[in-house]
Protein backbone atom coordinates (compact mmCIF):
# COMPACT_ATOMS: atom_id res chain seq x y z
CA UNK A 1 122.98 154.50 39.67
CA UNK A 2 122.07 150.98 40.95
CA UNK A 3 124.46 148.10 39.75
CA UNK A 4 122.09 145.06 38.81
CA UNK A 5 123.89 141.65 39.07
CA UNK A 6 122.21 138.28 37.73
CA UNK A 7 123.18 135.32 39.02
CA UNK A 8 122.01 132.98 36.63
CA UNK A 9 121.19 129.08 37.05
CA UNK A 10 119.26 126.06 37.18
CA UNK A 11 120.07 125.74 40.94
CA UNK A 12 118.36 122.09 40.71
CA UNK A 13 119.05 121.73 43.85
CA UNK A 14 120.62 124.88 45.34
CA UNK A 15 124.07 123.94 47.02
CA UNK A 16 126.49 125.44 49.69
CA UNK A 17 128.15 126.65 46.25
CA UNK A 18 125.38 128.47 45.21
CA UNK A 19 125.14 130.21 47.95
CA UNK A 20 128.52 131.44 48.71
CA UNK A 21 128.53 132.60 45.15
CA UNK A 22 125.55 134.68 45.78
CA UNK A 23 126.88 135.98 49.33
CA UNK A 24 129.72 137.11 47.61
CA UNK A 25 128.21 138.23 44.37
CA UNK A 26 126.72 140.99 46.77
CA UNK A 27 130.43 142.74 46.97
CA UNK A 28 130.03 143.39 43.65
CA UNK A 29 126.51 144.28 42.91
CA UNK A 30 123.98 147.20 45.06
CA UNK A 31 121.10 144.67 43.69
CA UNK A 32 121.36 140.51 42.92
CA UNK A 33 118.73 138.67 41.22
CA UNK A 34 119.34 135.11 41.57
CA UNK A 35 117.58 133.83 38.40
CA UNK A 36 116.30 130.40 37.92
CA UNK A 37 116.47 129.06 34.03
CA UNK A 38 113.82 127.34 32.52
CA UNK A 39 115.05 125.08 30.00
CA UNK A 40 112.59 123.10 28.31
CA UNK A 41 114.85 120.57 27.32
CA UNK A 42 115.90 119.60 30.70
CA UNK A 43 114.10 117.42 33.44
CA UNK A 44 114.78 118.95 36.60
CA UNK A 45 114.26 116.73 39.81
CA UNK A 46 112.52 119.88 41.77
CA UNK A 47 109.88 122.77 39.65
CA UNK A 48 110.72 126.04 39.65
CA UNK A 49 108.56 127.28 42.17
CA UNK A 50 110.07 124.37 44.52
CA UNK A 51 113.84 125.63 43.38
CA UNK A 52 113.04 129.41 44.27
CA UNK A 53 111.67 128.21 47.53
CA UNK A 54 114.52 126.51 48.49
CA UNK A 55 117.07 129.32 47.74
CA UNK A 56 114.87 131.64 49.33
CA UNK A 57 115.32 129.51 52.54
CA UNK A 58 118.72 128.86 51.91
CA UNK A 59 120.04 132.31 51.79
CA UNK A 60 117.30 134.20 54.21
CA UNK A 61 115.98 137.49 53.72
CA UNK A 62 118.23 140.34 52.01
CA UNK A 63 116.49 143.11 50.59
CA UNK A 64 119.35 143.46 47.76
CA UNK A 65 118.42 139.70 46.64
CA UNK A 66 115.52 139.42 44.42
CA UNK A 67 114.75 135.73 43.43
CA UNK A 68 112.83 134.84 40.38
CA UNK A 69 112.45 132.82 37.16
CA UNK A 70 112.95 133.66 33.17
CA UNK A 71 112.61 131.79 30.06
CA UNK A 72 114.08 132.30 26.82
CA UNK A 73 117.84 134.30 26.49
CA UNK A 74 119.44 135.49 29.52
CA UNK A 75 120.92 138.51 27.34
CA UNK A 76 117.17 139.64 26.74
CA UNK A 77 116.26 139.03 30.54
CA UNK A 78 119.09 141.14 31.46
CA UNK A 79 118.11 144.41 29.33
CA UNK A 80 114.33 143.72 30.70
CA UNK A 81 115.53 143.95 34.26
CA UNK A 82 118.50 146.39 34.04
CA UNK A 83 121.31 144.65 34.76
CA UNK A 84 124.37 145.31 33.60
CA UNK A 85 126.62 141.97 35.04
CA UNK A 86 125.80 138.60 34.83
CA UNK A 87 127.73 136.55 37.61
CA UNK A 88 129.19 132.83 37.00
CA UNK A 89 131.05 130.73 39.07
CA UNK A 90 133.70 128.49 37.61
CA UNK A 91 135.06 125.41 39.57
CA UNK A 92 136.67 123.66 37.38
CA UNK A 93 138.98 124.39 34.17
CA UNK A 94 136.50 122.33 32.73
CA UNK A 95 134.12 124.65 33.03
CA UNK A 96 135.33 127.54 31.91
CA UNK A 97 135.28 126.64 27.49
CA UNK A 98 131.45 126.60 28.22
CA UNK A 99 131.28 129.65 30.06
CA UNK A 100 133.57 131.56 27.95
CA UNK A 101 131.37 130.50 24.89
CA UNK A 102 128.49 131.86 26.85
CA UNK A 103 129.78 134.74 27.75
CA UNK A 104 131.34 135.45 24.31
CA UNK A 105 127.30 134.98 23.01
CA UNK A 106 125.82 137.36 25.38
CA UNK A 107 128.39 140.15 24.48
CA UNK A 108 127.48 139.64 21.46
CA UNK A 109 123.64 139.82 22.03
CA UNK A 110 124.03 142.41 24.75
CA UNK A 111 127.24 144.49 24.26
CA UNK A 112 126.74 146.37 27.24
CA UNK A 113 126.19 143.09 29.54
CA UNK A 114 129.80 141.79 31.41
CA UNK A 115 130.16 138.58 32.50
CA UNK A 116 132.21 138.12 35.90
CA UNK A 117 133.37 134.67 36.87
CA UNK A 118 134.06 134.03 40.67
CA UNK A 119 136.11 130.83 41.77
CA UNK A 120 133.82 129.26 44.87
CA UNK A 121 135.42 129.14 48.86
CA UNK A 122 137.92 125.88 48.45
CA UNK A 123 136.18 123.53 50.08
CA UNK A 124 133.40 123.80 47.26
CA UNK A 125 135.22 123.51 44.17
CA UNK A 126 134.28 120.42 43.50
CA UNK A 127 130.58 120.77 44.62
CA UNK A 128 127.85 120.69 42.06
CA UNK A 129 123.81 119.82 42.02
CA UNK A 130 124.25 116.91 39.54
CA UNK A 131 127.13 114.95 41.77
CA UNK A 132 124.49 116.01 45.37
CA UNK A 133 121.46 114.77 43.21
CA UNK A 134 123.58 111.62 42.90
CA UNK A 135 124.82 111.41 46.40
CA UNK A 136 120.78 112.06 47.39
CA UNK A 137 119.63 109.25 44.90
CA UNK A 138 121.88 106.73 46.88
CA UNK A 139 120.85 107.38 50.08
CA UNK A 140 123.84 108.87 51.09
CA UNK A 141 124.37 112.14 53.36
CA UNK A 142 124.68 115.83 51.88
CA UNK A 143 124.02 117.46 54.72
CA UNK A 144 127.49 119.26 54.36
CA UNK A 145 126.51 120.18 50.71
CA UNK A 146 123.00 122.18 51.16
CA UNK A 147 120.86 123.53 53.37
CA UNK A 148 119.12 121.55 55.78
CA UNK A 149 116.18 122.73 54.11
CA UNK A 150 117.52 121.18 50.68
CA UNK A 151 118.52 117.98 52.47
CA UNK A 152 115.25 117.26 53.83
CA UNK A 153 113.59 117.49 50.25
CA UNK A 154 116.02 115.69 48.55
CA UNK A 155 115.65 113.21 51.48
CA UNK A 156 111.35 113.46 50.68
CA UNK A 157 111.94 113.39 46.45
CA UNK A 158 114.22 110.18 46.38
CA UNK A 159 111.70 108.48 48.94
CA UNK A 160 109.11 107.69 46.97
């Protein structure tokens, strides 16, 4: 039986964090798919099809990592794809009353769905897109914070 891990997200932009969490997400999983959320409600600095792109380029070619998009509840995506763990990273105490209340809601919605929360490498804790979005907006250097790939558009979007 194939253990099918989503690593949910909004990944606007993708960071070093991201990316350790789905390297390491792989320990735990035979197949990852690193989901990208759609939420209406939000205006995200790079589309979806930009976002994918990116993390496709920032974590190379794995055949266990399967990168696409969903709309709507992630407890619903999960029973349409299989999976049976949804991975979330948690940096911060701060984070962890939201994720716990999400969690709490997709048991509920999907009893057979776990939710496993991984603590990012040290020197990311306290990386996140909306503080390298900042950083990016300003004209200052997050080369250390995302792919080179990642840099460079941030570097094109907050020219113009």
């Amino acid at each position: 039986m194939t253990r099918i891990a989503i690593y949910p997200g909004s990944f606007d932009p993708p960071t070093r964090g991201h990316e350790d969490l789905i390297r390491r997400s792989l320990l735990l999983s035979d197949r990852l798919i690193v989901a990208v959320a759609v939420n209406v409600s939000k205006q995200p600095l790079f589309g979806v099809e930009e976002r994918l792109a990116m993390l496709r380029t920032a974590v190379g070619q794995d055949p266990r990592i399967e990168f696409v998009s969903f709309e709507g509840l992630l407890a619903d995506f999960a029973r349409r794809v299989g999976a049976s763990v949804v991975v979330r990273g948690l940096r911060a105490v701060s984070d962890f009353e939201y994720e716990f209340q999400m969690a709490l809601m997709n048991r509920q919605l999907h009893p057979s769905l776990e939710t496993v929360f991984l603590v990012p490498a040290l020197d990311l804790t306290y990386l996140s897109s909306s503080l390298v979005r900042e950083v990016a907006r300003f004209g200052g250097d997050v080369s250390a914070l995302v792919h080179p790939a990642v840099a460079e558009a941030l570097r094109a979007r907050f020219a113009k």
